[in-house]
Protein backbone atom coordinates (compact mmCIF):
# COMPACT_ATOMS: atom_id res chain seq x y z
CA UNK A 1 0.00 0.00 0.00
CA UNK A 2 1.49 3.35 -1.12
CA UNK A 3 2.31 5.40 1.71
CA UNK A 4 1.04 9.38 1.12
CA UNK A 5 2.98 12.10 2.81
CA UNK A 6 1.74 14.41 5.18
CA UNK A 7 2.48 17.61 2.47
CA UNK A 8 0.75 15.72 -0.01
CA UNK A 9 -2.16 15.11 1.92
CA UNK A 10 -2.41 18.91 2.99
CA UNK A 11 -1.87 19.82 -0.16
CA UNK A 12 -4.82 17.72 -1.27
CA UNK A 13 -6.50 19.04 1.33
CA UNK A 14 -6.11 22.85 0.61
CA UNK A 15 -7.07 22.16 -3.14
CA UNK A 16 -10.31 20.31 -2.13
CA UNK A 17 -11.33 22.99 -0.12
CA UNK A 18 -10.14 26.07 -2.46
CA UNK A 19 -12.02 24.36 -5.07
CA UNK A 20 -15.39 23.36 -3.01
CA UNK A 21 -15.47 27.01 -1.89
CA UNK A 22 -14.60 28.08 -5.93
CA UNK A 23 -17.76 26.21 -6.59
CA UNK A 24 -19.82 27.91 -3.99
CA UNK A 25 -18.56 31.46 -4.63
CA UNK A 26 -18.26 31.49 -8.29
CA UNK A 27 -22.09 30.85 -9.21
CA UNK A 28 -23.21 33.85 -6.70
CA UNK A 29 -20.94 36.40 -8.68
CA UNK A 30 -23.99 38.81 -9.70
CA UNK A 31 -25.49 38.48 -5.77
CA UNK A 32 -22.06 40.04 -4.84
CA UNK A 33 -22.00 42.29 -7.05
CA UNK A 34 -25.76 43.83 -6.18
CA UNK A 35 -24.37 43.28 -2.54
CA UNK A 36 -22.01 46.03 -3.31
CA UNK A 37 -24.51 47.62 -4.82
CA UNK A 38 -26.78 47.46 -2.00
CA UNK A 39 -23.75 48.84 0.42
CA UNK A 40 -22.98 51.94 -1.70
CA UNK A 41 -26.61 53.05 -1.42
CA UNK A 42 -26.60 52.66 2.47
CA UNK A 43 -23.59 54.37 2.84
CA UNK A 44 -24.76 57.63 0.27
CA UNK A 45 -28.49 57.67 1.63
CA UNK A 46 -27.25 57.57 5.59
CA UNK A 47 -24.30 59.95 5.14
CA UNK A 48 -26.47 61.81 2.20
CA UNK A 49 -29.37 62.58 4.28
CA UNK A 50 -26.92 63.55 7.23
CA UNK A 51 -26.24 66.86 5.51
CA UNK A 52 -29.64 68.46 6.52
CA UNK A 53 -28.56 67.85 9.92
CA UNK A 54 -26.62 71.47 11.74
CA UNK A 55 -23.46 69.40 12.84
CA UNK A 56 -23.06 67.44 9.35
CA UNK A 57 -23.34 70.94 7.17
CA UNK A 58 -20.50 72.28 10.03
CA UNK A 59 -18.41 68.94 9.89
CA UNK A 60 -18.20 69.16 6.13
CA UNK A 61 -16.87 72.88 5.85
CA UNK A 62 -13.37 72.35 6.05
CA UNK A 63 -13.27 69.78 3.07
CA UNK A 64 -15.98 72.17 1.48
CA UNK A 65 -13.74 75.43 1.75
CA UNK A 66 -10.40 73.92 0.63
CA UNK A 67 -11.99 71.94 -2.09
CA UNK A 68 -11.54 73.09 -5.53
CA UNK A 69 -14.24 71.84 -6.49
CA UNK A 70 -17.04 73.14 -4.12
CA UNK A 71 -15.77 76.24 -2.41
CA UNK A 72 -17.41 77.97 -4.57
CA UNK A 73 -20.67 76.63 -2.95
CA UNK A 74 -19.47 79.16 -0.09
CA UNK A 75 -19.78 82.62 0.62
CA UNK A 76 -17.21 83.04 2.91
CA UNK A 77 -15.22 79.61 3.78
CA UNK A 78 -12.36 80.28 1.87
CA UNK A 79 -11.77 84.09 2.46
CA UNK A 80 -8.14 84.50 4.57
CA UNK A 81 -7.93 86.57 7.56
CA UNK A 82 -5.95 87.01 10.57
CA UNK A 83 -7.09 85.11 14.05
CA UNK A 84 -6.76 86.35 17.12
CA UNK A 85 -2.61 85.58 17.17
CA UNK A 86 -2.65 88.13 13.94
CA UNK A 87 -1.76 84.75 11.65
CA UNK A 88 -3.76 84.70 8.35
CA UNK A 89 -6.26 81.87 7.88
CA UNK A 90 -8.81 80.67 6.31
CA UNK A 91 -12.07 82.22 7.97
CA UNK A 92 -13.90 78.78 8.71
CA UNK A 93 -11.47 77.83 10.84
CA UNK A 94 -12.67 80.38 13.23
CA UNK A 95 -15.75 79.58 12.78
CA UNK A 96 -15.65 75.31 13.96
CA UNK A 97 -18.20 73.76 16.14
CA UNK A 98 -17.78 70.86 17.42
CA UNK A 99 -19.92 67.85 16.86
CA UNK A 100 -22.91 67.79 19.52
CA UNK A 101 -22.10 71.32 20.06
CA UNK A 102 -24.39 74.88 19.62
CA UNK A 103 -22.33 78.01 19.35
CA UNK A 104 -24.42 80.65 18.24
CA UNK A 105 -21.97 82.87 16.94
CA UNK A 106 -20.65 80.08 14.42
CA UNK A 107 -24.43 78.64 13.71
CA UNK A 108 -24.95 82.29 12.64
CA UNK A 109 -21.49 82.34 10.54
CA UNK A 110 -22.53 79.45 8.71
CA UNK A 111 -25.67 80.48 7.89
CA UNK A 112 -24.76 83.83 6.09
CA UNK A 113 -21.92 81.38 4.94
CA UNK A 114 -24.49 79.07 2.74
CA UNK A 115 -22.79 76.39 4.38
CA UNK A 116 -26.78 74.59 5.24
CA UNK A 117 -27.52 75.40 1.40
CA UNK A 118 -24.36 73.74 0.45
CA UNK A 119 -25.06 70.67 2.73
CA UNK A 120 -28.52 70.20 1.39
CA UNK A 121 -27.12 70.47 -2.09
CA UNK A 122 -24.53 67.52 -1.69
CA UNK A 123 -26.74 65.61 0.25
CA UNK A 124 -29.58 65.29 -2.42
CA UNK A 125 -26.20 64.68 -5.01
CA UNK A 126 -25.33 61.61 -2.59
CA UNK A 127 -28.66 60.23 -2.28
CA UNK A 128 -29.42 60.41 -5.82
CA UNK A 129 -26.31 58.46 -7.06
CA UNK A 130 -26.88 56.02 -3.83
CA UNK A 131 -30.19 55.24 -5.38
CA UNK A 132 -29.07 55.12 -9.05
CA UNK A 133 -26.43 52.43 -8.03
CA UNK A 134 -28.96 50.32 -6.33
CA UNK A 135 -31.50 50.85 -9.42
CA UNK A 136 -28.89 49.07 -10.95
CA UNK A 137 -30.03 45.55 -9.95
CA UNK A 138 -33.05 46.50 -12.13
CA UNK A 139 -31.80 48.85 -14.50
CA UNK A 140 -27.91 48.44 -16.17
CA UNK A 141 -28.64 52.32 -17.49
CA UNK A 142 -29.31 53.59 -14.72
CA UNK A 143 -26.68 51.75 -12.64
CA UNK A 144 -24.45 52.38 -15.18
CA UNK A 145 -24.60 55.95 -14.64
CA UNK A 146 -24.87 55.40 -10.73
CA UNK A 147 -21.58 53.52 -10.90
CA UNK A 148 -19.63 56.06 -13.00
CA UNK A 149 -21.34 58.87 -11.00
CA UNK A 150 -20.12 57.20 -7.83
CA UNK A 151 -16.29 56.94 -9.21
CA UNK A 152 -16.36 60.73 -9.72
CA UNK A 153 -17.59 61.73 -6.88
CA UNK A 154 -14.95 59.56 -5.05
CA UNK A 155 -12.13 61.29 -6.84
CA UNK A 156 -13.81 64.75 -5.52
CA UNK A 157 -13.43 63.56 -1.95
CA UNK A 158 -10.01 61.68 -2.71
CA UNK A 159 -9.25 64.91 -3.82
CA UNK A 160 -9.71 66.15 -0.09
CA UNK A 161 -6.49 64.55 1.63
CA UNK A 162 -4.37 67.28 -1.58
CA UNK A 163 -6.40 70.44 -1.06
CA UNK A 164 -7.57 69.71 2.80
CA UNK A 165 -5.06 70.17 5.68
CA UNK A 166 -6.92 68.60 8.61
CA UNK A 167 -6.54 65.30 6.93
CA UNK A 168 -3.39 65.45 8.04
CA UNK A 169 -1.77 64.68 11.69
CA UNK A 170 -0.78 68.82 12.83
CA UNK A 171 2.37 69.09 14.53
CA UNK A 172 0.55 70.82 17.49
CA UNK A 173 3.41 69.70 19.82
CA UNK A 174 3.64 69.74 23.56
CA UNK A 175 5.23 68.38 26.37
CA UNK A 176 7.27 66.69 23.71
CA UNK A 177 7.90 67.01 20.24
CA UNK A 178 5.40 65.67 18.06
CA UNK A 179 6.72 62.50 16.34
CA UNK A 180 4.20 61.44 13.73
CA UNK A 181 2.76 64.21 11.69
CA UNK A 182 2.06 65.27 8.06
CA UNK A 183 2.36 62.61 5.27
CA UNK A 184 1.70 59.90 5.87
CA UNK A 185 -0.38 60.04 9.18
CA UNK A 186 -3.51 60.49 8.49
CA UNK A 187 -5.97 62.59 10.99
CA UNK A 188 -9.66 61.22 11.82
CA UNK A 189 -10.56 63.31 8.91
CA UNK A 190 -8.15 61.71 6.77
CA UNK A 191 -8.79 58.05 7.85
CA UNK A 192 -12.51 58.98 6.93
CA UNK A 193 -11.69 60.17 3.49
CA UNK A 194 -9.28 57.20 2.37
CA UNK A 195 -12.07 54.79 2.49
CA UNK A 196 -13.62 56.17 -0.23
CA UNK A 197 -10.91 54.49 -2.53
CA UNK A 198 -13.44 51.36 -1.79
CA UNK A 199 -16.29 53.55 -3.40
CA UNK A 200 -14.52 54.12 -6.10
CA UNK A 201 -13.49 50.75 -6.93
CA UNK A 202 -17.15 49.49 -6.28
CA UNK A 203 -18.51 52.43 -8.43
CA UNK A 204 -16.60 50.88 -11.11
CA UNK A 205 -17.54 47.22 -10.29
CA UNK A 206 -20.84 48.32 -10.70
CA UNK A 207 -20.70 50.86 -13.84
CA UNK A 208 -18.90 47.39 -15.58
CA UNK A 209 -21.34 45.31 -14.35
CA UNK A 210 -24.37 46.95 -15.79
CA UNK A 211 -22.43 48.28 -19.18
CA UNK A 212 -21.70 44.14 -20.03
CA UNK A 213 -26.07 43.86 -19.06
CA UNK A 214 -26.68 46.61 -21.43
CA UNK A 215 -24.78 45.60 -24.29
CA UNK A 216 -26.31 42.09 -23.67
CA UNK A 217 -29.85 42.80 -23.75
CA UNK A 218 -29.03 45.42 -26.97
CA UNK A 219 -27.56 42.59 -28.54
CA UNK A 220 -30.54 40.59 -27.86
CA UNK A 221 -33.12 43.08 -29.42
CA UNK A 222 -30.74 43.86 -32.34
């Protein structure tokens, strides 16, 4: 009787089990993909229909002002003027309230600011792509643009982490010197914005998805 070694037999082990879970995962590729589908829209309808909320519109204006993109949605966020140490900055910055937080003075800033306005505005942007992804397990036209829609809008908040400086760790110092700050230590702002690298790979998963339906079903009715 031939006597199998132990490698062999883990080998043929790890292959019967890479392939039984092959033929479990394989058949469920368009479930996965409508899974992803199904994640983007939670994530853009929760966070989406956040911005009507005071603390979401003022937790947003740093990336709003700095952006390139969307300062323009602001009145005031990206005028420079000096604090109270005489140093020139950016006039939001004086204007920051913290999350669970009412300071009237800044609530009142924000509001000749347009910084509600703006929120609204990018929230009904977020919800409406959330919702055009998930049409796409219906629709591949209307995913299709959800998907692509989604990719752009994560390279506007990619964008962030270049044109925003609170994504980065500040060398604030202290009792000691700070050791980790700039690139590539990334603040809580900038650990929230890096995720969005998984949006934009989804968006794309998705967009792909639903262009290889639609050319499909025109095919079909050609």
């Amino acid at each position: 009787m031939p006597v199998i070694s132990i490698e062999l037999y883990e080998e043929f082990l790890m292959s019967s089990l890479v392939t039984l879970l092959a033929n479990i995962v394989a058949p469920l590729q368009r479930q996965f993909i409508n899974f992803i589908r199904i994640a983007i829209c939670v994530v853009m309808v929760w966070i989406g229909g956040l911005k009507v909320c005071q603390y979401e519109a003022d937790g947003i204006a740093h990336f709003v002002s700095n952006s390139p993109f969307l300062s323009f949605l602001y009145k005031n966020g990206a005028n420079m003027v000096e604090n109270d140490k005489g140093v020139l900055v950016k006039e939001y910055t004086l204007y920051k309230n913290p999350e669970g937080k009412m300071v009237a003075k800044n609530i009142e800033w924000h509001k000749a600011n347009g910084t509600y306005t703006a929120s609204y505005i990018i929230g009904a942007i977020i919800v409406t792509i959330g919702i055009l992804v998930l049409a796409g397990i219906w629709s591949p036209t209307l995913g299709l643009f959800g998907g692509l829609l989604t990719f752009g809008m994560s390279i506007v908040t990619l964008s962030f982490l270049i044109f925003t400086p609170e994504t980065w760790v500040p060398n604030l110092g202290g009792d000691f010197p700070t050791p980790n700050y700039g690139f590539p230590y990334l603040s809580g702002a900038g650990r929230l914005v890096i995720k969005d690298i998984i949006m934009m790979a989804g968006g794309l998963v998705a967009a792909a998805e639903c262009a290889k339906r639609y050319l499909e079903n025109k095919k079909q009715f050609a």
